[in-house]
Protein backbone atom coordinates (compact mmCIF):
# COMPACT_ATOMS: atom_id res chain seq x y z
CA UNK A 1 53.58 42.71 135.14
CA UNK A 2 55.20 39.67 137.46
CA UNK A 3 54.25 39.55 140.95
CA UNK A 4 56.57 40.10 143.33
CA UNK A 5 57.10 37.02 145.39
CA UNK A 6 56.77 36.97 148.84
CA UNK A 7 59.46 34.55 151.09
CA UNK A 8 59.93 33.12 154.67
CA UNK A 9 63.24 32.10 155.53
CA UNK A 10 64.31 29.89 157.69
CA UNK A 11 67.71 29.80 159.36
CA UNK A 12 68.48 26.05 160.70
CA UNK A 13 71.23 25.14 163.24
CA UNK A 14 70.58 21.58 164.80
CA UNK A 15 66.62 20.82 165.31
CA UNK A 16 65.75 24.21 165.13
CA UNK A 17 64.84 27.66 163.74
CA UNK A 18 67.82 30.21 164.64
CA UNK A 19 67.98 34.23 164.48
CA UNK A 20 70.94 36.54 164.45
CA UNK A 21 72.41 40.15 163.31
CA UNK A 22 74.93 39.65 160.72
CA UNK A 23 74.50 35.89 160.52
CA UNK A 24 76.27 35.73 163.92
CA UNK A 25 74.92 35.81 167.87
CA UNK A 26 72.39 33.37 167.18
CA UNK A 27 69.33 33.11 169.06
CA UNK A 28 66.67 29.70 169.09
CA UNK A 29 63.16 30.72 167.78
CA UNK A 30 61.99 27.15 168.09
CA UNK A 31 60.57 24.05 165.65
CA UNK A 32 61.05 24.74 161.81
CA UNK A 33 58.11 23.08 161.28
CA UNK A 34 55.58 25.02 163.19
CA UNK A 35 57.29 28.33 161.30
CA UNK A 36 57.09 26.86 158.19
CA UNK A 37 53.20 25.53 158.90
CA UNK A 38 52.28 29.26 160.27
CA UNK A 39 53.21 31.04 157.41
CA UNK A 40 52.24 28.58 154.84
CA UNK A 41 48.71 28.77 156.44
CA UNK A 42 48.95 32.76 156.48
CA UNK A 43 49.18 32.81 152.53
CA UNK A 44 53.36 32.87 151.97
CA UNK A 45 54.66 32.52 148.48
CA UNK A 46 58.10 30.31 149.17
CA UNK A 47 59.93 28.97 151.89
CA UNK A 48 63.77 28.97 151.81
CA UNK A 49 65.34 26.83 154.32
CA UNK A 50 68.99 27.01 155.12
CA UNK A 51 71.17 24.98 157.21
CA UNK A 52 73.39 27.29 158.89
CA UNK A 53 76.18 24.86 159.81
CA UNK A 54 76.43 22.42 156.96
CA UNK A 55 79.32 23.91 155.34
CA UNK A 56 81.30 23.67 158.50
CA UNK A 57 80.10 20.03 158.72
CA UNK A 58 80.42 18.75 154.88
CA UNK A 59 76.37 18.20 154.90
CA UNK A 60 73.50 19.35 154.50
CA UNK A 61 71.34 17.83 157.70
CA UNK A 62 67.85 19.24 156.32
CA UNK A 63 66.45 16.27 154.75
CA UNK A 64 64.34 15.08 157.54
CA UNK A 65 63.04 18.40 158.19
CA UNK A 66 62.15 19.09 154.43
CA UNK A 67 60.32 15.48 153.72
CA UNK A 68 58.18 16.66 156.96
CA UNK A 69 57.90 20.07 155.43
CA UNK A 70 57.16 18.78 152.16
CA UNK A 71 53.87 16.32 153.64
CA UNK A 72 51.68 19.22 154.52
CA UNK A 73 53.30 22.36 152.63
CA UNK A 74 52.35 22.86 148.74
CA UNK A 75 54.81 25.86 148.04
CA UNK A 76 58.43 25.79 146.34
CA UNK A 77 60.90 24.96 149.10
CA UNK A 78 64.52 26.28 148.56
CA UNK A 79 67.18 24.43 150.55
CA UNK A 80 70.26 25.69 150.74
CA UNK A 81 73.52 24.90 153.01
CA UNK A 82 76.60 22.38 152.34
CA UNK A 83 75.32 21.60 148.84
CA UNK A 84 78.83 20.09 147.06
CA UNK A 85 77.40 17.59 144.32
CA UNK A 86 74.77 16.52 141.95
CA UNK A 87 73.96 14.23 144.38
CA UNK A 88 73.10 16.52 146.87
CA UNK A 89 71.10 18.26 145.20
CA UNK A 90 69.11 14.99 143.74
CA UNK A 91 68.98 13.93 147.34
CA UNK A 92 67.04 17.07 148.19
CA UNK A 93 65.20 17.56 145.92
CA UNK A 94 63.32 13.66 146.01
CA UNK A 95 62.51 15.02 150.03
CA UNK A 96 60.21 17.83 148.44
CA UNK A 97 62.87 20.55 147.73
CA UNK A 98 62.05 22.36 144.82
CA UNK A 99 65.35 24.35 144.54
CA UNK A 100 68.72 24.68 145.59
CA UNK A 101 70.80 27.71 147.13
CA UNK A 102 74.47 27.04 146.69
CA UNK A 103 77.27 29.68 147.77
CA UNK A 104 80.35 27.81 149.33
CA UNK A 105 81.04 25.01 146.97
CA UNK A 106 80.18 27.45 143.94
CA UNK A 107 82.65 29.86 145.00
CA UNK A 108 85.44 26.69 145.48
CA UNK A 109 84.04 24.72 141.89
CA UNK A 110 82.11 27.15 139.86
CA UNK A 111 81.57 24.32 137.08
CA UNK A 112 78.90 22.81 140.18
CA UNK A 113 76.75 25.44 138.87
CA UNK A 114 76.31 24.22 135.14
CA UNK A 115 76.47 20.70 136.08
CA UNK A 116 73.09 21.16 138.64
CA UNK A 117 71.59 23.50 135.60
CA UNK A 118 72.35 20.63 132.92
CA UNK A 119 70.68 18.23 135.32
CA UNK A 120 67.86 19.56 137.19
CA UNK A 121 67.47 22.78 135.25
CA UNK A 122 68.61 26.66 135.78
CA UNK A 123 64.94 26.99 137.90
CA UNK A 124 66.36 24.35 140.28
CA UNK A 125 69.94 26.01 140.91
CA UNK A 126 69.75 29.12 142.72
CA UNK A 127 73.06 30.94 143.71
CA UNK A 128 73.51 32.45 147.36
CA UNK A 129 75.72 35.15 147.63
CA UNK A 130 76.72 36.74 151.08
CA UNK A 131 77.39 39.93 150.30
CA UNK A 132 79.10 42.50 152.71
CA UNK A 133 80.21 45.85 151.28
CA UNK A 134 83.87 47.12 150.90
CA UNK A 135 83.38 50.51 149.58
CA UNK A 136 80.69 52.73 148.55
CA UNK A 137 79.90 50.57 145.12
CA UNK A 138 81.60 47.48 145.97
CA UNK A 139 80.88 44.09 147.61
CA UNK A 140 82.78 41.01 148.38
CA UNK A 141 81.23 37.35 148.55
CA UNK A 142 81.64 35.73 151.76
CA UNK A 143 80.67 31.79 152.44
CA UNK A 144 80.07 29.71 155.46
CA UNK A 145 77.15 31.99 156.77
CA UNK A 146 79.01 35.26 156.78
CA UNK A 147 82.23 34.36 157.92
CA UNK A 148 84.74 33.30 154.98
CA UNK A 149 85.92 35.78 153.01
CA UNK A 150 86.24 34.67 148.77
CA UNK A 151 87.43 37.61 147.33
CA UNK A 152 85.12 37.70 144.66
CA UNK A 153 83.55 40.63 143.46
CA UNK A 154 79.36 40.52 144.43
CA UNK A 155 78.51 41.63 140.85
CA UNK A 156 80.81 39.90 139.09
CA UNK A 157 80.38 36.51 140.72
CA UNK A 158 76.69 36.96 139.85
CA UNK A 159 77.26 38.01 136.09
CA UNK A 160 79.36 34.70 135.86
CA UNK A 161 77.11 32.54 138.33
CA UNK A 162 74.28 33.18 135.56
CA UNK A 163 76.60 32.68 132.96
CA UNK A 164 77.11 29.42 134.14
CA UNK A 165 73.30 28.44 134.49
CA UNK A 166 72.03 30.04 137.37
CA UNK A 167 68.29 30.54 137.34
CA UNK A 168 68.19 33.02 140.21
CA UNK A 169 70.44 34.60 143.09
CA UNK A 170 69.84 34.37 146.66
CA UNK A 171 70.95 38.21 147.59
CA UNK A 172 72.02 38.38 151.12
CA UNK A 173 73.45 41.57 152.92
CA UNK A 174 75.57 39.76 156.12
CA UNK A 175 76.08 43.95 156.70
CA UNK A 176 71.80 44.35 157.26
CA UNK A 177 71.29 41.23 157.86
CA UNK A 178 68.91 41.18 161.21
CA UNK A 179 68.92 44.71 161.77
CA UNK A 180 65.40 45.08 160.75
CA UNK A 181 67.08 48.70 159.25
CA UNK A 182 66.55 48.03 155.79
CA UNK A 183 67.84 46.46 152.38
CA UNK A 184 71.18 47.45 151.16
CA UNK A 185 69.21 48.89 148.21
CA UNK A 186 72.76 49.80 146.33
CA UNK A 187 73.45 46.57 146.54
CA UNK A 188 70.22 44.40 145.67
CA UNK A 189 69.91 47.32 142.53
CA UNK A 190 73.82 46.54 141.41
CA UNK A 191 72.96 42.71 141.30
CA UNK A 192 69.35 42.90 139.41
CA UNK A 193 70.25 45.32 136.97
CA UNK A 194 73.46 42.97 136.05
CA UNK A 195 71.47 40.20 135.58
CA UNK A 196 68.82 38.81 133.66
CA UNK A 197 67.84 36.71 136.37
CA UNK A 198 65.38 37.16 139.44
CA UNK A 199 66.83 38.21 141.98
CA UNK A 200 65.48 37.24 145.88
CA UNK A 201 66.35 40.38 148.57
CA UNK A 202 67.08 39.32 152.06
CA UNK A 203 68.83 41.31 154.59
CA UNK A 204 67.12 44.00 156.32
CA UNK A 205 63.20 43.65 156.62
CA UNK A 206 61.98 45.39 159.95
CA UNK A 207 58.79 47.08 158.13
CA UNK A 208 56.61 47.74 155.08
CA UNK A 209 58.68 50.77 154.17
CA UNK A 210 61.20 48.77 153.72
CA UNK A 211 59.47 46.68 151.59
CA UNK A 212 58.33 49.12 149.48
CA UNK A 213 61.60 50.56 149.36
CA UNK A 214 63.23 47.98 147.96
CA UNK A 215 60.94 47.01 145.35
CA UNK A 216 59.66 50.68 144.42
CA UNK A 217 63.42 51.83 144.18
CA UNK A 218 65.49 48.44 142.92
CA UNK A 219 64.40 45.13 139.75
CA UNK A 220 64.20 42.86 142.59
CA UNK A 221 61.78 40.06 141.85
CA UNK A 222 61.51 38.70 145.46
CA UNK A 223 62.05 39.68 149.48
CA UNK A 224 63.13 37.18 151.76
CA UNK A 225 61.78 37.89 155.28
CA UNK A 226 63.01 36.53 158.50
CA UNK A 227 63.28 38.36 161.41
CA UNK A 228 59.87 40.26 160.81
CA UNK A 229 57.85 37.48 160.53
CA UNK A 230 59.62 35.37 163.54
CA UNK A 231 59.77 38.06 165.85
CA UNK A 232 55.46 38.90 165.34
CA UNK A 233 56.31 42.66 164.02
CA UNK A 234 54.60 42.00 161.04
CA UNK A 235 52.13 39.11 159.83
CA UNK A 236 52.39 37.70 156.17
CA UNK A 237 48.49 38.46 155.41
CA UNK A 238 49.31 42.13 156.53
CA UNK A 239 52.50 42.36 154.42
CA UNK A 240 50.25 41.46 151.60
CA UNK A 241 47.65 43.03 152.50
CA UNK A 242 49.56 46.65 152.71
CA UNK A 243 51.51 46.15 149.35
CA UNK A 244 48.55 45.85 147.64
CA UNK A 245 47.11 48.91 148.68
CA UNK A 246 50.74 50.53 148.28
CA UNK A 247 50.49 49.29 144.18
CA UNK A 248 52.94 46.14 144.50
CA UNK A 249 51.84 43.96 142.22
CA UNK A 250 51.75 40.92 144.88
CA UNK A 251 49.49 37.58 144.47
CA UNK A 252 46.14 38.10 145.33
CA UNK A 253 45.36 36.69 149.50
């Protein structure tokens, strides 16, 4: 059986860690680097770190911030946020990155997907979807953090992103996002069981029922945590620690 894999994400505007509900009303938490040191230290699996406002400024400002990351942290780093070329992605990667979340530029050049595979492999290109829902079983892709509408279809954009050479998807529900209410579970199951691809959950977390819920009830292969780490209701040893007993098959503290 594969272990679920346990994430912190970080949200980066600027110098620091942000917070919101729905990817909007953000709040300052503080320095990236002292989240990212806390929760490496308390046993996390991954970090994903995504620059909030890079799509609105052509670039992705997190390479500082990584390469500091990168000096005293020895898990995969995702980095995701204004990603538009091989280059990019090259750049972030030689900072420490060891993937890379793209959403806007796929959704405007698809073929940016196969030419990152073909270069750095599918385990190196990881494609964000926003996701808000339009009817009972359907979801649209938004990009730049929540706010642009694509028109695409959630699960078909995903059956094609993979198609293309996608290694994994980035799952985010803009509608739960920061609620601390819960996954979109119709929506993280729709996604995994279209794809043969992990699939990373992140939306929703406010406890370990939710937790379990998501991975007791949908194929998803990873939960992305945010506001219930930053905001203290939960600690990453605990999280473990209580899936475990709950029969998650999570990496051993």
């Amino acid at each position: 059986m594969s272990r679920i894999r346990l994430i912190a994400r970080l949200d980066i505007k600027g110098p620091n860690v942000i917070k919101g509900v729905h990817l909007e009303g953000l709040r300052v938490m503080g320095d990236p680097q002292d989240f990212a040191r806390r929760y490496y230290e308390d046993g996390i699996d991954e970090l994903i770190y995504m620059d909030t406002v890079a799509s609105l400024y052509g670039r992705n400002h997190l390479t500082e911030i990584v390469s500091r990351a990168a000096e005293n942290i020895f898990v995969p780093m995702t980095i995701g946020g204004g990603i538009r070329s091989t280059d990019d992605v090259r750049t972030l990667l030689r900072c420490g990155a060891d993937k890379v979340a793209v959403n806007t530029a796929a959704t405007k050049r698809p073929e940016l997907i196969s030419e990152v595979a073909r270069q750095f492999g599918s385990q190196c290109m990881v494609l964000g979807i926003e996701a808000k829902r339009r009817s009972a079983d359907r979801w649209e892709c938004y990009t730049d953090n929540g706010r642009e509408p694509t028109g695409l279809d959630v699960v078909e954009w995903s059956r094609r992103g993979v198609e293309l050479g996608a290694g994994e998807i980035l799952l985010t529900s803009v509608d739960r996002e920061g609620t601390a209410e819960g996954f979109d579970l119709e929506l993280v199951r729709a996604v995994a069981d279209a794809v043969p691809v992990p699939v990373i959950a992140s939306g929703g977390m406010g406890n370990m029922g939710h937790l379990a819920a998501v991975l007791s009830e949908t194929p998803a292969s990873a939960v992305a945590m945010a506001h219930v780490l930053h905001y203290g209701l939960a600690a990453v040893p605990d999280i473990r620690r209580e899936a475990a007993a709950a029969g998650i098959a999570v990496r051993a503290a």
